[in-house]
C-alpha atoms as a PDB file:
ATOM      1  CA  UNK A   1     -32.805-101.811  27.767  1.00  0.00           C
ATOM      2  CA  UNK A   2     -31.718-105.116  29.431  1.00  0.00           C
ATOM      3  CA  UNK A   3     -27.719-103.979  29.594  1.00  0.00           C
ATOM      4  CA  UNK A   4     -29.270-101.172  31.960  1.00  0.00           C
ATOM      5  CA  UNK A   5     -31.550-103.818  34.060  1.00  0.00           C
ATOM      6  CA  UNK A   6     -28.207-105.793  34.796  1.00  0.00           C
ATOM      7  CA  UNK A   7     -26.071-102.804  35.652  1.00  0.00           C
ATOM      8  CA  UNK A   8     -28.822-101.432  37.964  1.00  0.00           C
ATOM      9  CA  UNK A   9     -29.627-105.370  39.632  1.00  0.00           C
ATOM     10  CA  UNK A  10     -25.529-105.317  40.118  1.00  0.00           C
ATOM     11  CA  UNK A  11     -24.664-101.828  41.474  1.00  0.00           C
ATOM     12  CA  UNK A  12     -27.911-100.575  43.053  1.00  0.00           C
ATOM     13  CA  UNK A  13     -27.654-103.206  46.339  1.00  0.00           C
ATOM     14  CA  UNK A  14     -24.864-102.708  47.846  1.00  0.00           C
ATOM     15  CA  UNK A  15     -25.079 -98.989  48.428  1.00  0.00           C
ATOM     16  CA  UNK A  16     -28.779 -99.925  49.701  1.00  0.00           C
ATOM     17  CA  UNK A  17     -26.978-102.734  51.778  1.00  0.00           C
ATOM     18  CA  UNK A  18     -24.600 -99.880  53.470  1.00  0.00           C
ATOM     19  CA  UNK A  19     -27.590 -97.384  53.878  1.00  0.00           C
ATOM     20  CA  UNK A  20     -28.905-100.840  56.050  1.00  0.00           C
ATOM     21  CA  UNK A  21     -26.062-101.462  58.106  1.00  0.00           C
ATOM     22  CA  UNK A  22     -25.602 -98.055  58.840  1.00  0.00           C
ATOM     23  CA  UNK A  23     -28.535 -98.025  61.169  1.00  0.00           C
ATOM     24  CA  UNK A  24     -28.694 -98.426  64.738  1.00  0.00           C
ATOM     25  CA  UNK A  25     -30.346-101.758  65.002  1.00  0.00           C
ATOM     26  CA  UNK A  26     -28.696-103.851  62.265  1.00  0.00           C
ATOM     27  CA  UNK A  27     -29.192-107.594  61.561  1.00  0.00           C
ATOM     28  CA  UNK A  28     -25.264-108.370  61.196  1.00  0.00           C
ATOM     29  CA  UNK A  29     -26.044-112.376  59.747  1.00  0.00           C
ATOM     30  CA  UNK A  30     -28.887-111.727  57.165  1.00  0.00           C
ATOM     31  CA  UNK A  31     -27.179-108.203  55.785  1.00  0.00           C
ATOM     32  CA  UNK A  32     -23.698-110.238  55.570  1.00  0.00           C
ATOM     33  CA  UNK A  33     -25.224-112.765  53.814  1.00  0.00           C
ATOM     34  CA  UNK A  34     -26.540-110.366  51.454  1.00  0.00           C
ATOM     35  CA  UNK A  35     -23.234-108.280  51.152  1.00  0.00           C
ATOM     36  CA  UNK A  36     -21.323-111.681  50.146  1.00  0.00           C
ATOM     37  CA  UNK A  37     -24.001-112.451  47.565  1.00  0.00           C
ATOM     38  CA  UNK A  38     -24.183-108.968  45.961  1.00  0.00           C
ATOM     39  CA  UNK A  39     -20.019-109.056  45.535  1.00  0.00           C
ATOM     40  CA  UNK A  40     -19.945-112.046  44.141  1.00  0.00           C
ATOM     41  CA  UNK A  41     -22.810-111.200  41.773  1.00  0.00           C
ATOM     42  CA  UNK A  42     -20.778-107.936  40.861  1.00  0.00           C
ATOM     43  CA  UNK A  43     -17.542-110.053  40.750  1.00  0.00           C
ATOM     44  CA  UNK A  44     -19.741-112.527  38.440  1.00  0.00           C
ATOM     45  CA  UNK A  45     -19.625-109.629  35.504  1.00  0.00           C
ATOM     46  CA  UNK A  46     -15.896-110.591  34.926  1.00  0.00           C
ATOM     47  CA  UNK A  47     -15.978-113.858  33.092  1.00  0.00           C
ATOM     48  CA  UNK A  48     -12.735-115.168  34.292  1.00  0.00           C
ATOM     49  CA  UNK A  49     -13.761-114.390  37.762  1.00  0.00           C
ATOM     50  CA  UNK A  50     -16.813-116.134  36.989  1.00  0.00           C
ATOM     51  CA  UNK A  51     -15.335-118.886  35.883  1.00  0.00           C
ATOM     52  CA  UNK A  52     -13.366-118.730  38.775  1.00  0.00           C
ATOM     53  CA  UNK A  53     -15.885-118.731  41.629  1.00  0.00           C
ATOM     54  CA  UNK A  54     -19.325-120.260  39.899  1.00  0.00           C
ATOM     55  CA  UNK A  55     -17.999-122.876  37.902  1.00  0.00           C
ATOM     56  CA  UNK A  56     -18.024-123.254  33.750  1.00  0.00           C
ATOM     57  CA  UNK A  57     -20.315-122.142  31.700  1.00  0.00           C
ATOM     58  CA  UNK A  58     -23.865-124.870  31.779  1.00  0.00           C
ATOM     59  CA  UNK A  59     -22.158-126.673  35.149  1.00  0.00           C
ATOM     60  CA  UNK A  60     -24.302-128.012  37.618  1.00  0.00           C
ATOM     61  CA  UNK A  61     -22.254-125.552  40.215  1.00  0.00           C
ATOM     62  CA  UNK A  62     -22.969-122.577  38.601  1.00  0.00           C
ATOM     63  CA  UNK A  63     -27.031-123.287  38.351  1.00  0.00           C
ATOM     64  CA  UNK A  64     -27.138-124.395  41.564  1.00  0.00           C
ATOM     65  CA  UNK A  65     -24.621-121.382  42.563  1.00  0.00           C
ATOM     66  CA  UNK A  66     -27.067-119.110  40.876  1.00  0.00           C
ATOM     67  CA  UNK A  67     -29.951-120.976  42.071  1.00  0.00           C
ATOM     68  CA  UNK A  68     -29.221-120.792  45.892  1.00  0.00           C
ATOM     69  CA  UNK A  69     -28.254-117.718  45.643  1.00  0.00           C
ATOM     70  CA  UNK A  70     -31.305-116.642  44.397  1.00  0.00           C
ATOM     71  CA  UNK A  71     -33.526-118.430  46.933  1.00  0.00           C
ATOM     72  CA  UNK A  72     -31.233-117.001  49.575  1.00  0.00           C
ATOM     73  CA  UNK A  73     -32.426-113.377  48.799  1.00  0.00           C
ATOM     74  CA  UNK A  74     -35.388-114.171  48.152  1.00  0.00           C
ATOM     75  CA  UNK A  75     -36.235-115.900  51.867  1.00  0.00           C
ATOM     76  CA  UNK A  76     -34.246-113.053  53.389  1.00  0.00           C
ATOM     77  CA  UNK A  77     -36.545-110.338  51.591  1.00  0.00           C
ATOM     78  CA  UNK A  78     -39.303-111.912  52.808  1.00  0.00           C
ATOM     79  CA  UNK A  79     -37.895-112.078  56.378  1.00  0.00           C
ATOM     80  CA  UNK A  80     -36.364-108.659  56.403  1.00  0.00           C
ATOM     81  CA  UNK A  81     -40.042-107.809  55.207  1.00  0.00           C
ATOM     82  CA  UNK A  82     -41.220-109.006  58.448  1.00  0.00           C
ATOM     83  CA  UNK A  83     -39.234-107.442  60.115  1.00  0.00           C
ATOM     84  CA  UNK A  84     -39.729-103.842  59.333  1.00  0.00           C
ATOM     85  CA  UNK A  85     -36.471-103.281  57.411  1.00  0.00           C
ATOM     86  CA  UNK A  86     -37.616-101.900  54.195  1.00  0.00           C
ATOM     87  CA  UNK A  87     -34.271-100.969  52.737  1.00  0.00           C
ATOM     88  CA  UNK A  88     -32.925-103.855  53.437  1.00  0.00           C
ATOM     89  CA  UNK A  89     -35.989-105.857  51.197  1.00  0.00           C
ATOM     90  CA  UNK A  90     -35.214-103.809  48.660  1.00  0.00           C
ATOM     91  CA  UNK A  91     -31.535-104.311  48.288  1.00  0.00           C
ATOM     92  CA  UNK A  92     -32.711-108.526  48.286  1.00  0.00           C
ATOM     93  CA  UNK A  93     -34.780-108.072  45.894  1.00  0.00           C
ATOM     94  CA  UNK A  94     -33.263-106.502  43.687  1.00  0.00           C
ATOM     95  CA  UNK A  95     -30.500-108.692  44.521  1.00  0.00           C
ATOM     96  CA  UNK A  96     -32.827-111.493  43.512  1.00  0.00           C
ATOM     97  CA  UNK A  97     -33.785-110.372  40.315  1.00  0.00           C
ATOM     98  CA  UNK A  98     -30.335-109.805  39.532  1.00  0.00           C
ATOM     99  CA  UNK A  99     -29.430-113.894  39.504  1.00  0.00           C
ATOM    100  CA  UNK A 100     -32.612-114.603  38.546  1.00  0.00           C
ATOM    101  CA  UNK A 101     -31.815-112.666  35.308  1.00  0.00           C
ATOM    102  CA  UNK A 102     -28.081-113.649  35.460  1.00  0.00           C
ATOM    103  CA  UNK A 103     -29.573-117.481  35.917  1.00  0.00           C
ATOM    104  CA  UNK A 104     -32.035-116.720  32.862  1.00  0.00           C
ATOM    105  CA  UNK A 105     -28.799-114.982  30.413  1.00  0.00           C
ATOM    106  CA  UNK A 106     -26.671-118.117  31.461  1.00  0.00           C
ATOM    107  CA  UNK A 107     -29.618-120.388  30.143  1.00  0.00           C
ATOM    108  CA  UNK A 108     -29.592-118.993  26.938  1.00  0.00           C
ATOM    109  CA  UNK A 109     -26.428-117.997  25.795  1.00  0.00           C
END
C-alpha cells in the first residue's frame, strides 16, 4: 500500500509539472523550483545518490534538505493556488507529501 504512495508522490509530478509549463502563460521561477525539487526527490530513491546529494542517513542536512524542501512546495501550492494554476498545485502537493513521507520513512528507519 505505502510502496505504491511513494512511487505515485515520485513519478506523478513531473509529468503534471510539464502539462504546467506547457501552457501559454507559465510561471518559469516557481515551476523550476518545483522541477529541481521533484528530480532530486526521484534521484533521492537511489541511496547512493542520496547519499550523495542529501547528506547521511539521520544528518542535520538531510532533515533540513527534506524539511525545506517540503516547505518550499508547500508555500508554492498555496501561491500557485492563488493564482489560478490548478495543475500546477497539484503537482506541489503531491510533491509535498512526497518528502513529507520521505522525511517521515527517514525518521524511522
Amino acid at each position: 500500500m505505502y510502496l505504491a504512495q511513494i512511487w505515485v508522490c515520485l513519478l506523478f509530478p513531473l509529468p503534471l509539472l510539464a502539462i504546467a509549463w506547457s501552457k501559454s502563460n507559465r510561471r518559469p521561477i516557481e515551476f523550476s523550483i518545483l522541477t529541481f525539487s521533484a528530480v532530486l526527490l526521484l534521484s533521492a530513491a537511489n541511496r547512493n545518490l542520496k547519499l550523495t546529494l542529501l547528506g547521511d542517513d539521520y544528518s542535520n542536512r538531510l532533515f533540513a534538505t527534506m524539511d525545506i524542501n517540503f516547505l518550499v512546495a508547500m508555500a508554492l501550492g498555496i501561491y500557485l493556488a492563488i493564482k489560478g494554476r490548478r495543475i500546477a498545485v497539484i503537482a506541489a502537493l503531491i510533491l509535498g507529501l512526497g518528502w513529507g513521507l520521505m522525511a517521515a520513512i527517514n525518521s524511522v528507519v
